[in-house]
Protein backbone atom coordinates (compact mmCIF):
# COMPACT_ATOMS: atom_id res chain seq x y z
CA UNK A 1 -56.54 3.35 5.05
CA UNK A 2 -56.07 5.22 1.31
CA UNK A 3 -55.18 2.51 -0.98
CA UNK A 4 -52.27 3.77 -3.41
CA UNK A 5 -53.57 3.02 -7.02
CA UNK A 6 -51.87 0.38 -8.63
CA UNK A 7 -49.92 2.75 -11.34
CA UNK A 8 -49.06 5.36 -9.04
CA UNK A 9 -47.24 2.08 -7.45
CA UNK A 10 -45.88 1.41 -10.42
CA UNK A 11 -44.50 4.97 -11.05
CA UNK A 12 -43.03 5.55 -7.89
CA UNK A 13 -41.13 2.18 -7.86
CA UNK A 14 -39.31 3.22 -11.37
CA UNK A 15 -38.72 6.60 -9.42
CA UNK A 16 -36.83 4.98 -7.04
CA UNK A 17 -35.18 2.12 -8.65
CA UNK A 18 -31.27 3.11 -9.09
CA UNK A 19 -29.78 3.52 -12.24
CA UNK A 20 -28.33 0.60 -14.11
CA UNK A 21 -24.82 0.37 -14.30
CA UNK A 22 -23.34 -0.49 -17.53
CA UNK A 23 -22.44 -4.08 -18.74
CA UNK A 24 -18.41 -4.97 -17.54
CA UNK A 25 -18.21 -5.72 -21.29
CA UNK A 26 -18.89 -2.07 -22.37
CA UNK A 27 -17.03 -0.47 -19.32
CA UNK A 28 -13.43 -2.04 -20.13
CA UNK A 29 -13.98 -0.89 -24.03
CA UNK A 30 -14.88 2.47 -22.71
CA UNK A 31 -11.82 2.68 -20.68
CA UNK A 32 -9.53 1.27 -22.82
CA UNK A 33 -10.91 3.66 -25.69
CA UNK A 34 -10.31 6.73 -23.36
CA UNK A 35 -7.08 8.68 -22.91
CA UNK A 36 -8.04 11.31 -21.42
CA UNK A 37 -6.34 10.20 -17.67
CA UNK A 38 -9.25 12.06 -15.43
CA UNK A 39 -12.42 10.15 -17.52
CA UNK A 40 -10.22 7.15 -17.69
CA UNK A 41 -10.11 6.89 -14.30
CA UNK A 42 -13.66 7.76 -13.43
CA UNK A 43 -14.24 4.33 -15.55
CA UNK A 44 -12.04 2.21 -13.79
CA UNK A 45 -13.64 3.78 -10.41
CA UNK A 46 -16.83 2.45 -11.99
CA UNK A 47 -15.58 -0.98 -12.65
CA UNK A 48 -14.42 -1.40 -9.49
CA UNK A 49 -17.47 -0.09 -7.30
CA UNK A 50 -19.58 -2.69 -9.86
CA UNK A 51 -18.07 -5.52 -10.71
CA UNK A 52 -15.63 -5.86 -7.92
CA UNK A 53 -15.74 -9.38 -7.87
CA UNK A 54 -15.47 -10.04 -11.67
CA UNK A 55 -13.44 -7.36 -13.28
CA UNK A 56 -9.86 -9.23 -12.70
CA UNK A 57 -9.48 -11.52 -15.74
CA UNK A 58 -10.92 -8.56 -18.35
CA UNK A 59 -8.38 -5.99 -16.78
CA UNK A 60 -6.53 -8.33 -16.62
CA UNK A 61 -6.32 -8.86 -20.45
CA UNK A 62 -6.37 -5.19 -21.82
CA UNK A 63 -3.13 -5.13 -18.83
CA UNK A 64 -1.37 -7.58 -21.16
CA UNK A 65 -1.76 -6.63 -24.31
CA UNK A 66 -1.64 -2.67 -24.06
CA UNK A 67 0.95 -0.58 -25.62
CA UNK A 68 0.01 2.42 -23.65
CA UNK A 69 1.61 2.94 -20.68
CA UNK A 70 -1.21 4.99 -18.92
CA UNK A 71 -3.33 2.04 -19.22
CA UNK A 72 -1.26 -0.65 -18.25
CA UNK A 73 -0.35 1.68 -14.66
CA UNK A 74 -4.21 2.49 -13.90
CA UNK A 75 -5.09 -1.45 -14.78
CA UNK A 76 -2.05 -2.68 -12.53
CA UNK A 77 -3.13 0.02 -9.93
CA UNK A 78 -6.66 -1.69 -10.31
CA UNK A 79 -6.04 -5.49 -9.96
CA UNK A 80 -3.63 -4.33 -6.70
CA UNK A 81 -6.52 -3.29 -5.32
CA UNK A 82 -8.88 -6.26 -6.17
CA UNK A 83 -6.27 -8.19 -4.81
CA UNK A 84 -6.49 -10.26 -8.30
CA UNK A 85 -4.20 -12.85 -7.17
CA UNK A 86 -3.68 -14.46 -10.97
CA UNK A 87 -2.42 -11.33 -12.19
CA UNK A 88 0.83 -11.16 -10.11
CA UNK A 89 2.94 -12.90 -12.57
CA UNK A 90 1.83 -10.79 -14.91
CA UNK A 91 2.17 -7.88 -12.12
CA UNK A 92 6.49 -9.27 -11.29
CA UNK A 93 6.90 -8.98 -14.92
CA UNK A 94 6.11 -5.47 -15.00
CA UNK A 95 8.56 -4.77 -12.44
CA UNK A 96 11.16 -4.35 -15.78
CA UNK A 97 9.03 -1.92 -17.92
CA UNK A 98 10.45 0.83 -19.10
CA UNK A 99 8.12 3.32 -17.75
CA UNK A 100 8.99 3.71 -13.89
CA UNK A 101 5.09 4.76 -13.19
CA UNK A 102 4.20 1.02 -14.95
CA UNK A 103 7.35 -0.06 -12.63
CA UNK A 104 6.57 1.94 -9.03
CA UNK A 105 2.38 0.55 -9.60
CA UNK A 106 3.43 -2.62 -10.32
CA UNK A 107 6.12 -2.79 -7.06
CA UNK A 108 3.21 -1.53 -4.86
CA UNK A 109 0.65 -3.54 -6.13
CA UNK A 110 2.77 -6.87 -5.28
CA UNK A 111 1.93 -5.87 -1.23
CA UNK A 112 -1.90 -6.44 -2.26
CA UNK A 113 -1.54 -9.13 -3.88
CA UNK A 114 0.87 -10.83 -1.17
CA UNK A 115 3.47 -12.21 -4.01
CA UNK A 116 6.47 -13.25 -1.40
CA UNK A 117 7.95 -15.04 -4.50
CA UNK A 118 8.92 -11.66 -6.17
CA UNK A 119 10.82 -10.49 -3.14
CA UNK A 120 14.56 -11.01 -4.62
CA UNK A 121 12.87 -9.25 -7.92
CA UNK A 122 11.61 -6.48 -5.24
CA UNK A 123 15.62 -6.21 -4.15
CA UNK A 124 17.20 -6.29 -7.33
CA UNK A 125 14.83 -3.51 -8.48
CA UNK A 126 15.40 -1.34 -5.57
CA UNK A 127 19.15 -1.80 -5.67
CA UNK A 128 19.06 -0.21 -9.30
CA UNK A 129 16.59 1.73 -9.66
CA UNK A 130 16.90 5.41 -10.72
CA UNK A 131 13.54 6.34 -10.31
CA UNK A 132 12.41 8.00 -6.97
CA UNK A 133 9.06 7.29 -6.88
CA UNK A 134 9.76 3.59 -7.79
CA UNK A 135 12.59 3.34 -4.94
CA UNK A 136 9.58 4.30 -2.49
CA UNK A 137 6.83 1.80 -3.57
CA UNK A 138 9.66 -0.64 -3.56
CA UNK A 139 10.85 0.15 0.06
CA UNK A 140 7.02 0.01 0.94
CA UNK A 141 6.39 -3.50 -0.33
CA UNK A 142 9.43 -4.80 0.83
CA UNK A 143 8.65 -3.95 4.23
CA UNK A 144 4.80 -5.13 3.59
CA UNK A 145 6.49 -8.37 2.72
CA UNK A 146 8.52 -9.11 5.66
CA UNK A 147 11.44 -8.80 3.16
CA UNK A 148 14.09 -9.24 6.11
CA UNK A 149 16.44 -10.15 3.26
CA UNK A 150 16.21 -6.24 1.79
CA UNK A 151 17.73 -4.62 4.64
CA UNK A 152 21.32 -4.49 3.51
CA UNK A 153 19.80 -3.14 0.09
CA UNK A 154 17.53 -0.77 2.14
CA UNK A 155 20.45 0.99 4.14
CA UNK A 156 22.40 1.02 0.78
CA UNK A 157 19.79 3.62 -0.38
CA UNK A 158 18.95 5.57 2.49
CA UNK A 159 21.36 8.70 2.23
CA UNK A 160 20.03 9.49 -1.29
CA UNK A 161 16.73 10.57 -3.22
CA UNK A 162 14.31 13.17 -2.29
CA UNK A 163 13.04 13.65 1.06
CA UNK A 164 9.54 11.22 0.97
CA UNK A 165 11.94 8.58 -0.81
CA UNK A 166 14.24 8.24 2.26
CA UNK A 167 10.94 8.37 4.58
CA UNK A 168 9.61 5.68 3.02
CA UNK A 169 13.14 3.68 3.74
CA UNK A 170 14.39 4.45 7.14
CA UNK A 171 10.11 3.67 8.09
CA UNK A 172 10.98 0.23 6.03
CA UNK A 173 13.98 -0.52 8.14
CA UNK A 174 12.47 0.32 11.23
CA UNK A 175 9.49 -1.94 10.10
CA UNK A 176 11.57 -4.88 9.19
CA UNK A 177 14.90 -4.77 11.90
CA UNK A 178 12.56 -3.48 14.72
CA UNK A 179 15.02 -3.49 17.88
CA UNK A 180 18.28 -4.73 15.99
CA UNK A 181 18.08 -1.38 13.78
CA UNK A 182 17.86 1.36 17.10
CA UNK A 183 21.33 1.70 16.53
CA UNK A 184 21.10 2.28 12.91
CA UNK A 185 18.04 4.69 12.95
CA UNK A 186 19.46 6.39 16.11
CA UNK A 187 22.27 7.58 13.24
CA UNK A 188 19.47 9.78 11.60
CA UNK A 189 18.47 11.87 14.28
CA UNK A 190 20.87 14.45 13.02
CA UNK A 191 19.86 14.45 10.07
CA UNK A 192 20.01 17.72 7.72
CA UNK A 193 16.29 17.12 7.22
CA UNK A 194 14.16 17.65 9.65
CA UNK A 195 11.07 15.49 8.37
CA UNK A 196 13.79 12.75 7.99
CA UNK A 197 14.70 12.91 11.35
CA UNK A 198 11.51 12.57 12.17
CA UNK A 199 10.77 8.86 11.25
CA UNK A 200 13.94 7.83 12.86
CA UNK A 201 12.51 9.66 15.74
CA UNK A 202 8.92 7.93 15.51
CA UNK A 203 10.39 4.63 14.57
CA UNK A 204 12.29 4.64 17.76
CA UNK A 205 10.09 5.65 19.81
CA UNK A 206 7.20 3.04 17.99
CA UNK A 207 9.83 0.12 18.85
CA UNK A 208 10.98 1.29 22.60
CA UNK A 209 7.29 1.59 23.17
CA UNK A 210 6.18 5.03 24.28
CA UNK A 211 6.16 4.37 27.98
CA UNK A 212 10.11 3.50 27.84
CA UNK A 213 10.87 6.89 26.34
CA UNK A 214 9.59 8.14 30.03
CA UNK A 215 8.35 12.05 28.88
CA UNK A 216 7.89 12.93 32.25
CA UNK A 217 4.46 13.32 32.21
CA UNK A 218 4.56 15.40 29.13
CA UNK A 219 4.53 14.79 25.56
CA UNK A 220 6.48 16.79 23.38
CA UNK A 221 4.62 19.85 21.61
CA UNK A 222 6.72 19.71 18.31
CA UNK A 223 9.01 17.78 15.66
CA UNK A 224 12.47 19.43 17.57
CA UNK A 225 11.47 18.53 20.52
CA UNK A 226 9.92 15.17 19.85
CA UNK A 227 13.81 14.04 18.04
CA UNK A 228 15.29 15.89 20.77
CA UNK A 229 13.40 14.16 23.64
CA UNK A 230 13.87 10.86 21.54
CA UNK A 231 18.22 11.77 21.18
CA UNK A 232 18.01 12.67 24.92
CA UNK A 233 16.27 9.03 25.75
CA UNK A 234 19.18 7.32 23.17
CA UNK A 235 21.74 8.89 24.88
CA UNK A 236 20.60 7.16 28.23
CA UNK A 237 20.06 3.80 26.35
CA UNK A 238 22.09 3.13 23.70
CA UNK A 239 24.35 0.96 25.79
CA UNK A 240 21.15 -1.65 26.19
CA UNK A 241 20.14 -1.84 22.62
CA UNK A 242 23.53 -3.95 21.34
């Protein structure tokens, strides 16, 4: 057998060998230097694929003491997704900022970090709230939460905002009632919008179970039918769901 000399060894082992990553140090100057949003985020990508298991409490600090509101979104994005349980009072404080991306990152980011504690915070926010976007991250957590508490807040809101906005809801309420909403979600099958409808629809048919909406052997080939079939099935059962 050809023995490999010893410094071809050598040179095909620094060939090989990955490149270095930079220090955590460096990486949360470089992002917190950066504002440009695209490179900034490539940074925080590269903090998070790294040092996943260290990054918290430095993110945690350029989080607290920012003035720029880009930052402190992308950082509270970040420690949602490490799941950086210290930073979620830092995280319910947030929930008052007066940027609503800062506010709708920090609602979402409270389902990561499992903070059941800012649940009336959660409701209060979503009761006043202005914002779209924040309205949907809200309804999101809530429901993430087990919020059972939000539903009177959640119905309160669901005839108004944008189309994904009262998605996000009348999924929430589904989520949280389960078979004590039918009634209430049944209400939205006629709904002007179609892709509204549509949740009701699948939110029914998710708690019913699939093989109590009885297709018949066939499963609907489209959104009007599928709310149609789903109306059809209501119509038969509504009297069993008080």
């Amino acid at each position: 057998m050809r023995v490999i000399p010893r410094l071809l060894c050598f040179a095909l082992l620094c060939w090989v060998r990955p490149v270095v990553a930079q220090d955590l140090n460096t990486l949360l100057s470089h992002f917190e230097a950066q504002h440009e949003l695209e490179p900034k985020k490539q940074i925080l990508k590269e903090i998070l694929r790294n040092y996943h298991d260290s990054a918290g409490p430095g993110l945690l600090k350029i989080a607290s003491h920012t003035e720029d509101s880009q930052t402190k979104w992308l950082v509270i994005a970040a420690l949602g997704k490490l799941e950086f349980r210290e930073a979620a009072p830092f995280v319910v404080s947030c929930l008052h900022d007066d940027d609503p991306k800062v506010r709708g990152h920090s609602a979402f980011a409270l389902s990561s970090l499992k903070e059941f504690s800012a649940i009336p915070t959660l409701i209060e926010l979503i009761r006043n709230e202005h914002d779209p976007e924040v309205v949907k991250w809200t309804a999101v957590t809530l429901a993430d939460l087990r919020a059972m508490d939000a539903l009177p807040v959640l119905k309160s809101r669901a005839n108004d905002g944008p189309v994904e906005t009262r998605m996000a809801i009348i999924t929430s309420i589904g989520r949280l009632g389960g078979r004590n909403e039918m009634p209430y979600l049944a209400t939205f099958l006629d709904d002007k919008d179609g892709f509204v409808a549509m949740s009701a629809a699948k939110m029914m048919e998710g708690i019913a179970g699939k093989t109590d909406l009885d297709w018949c052997g066939k499963d609907p080939s489209g959104w009007e039918e599928h709310i149609q079939k789903v109306k059809t099935w209501w119509q038969q059962h509504s009297s069993t769901w008080k």
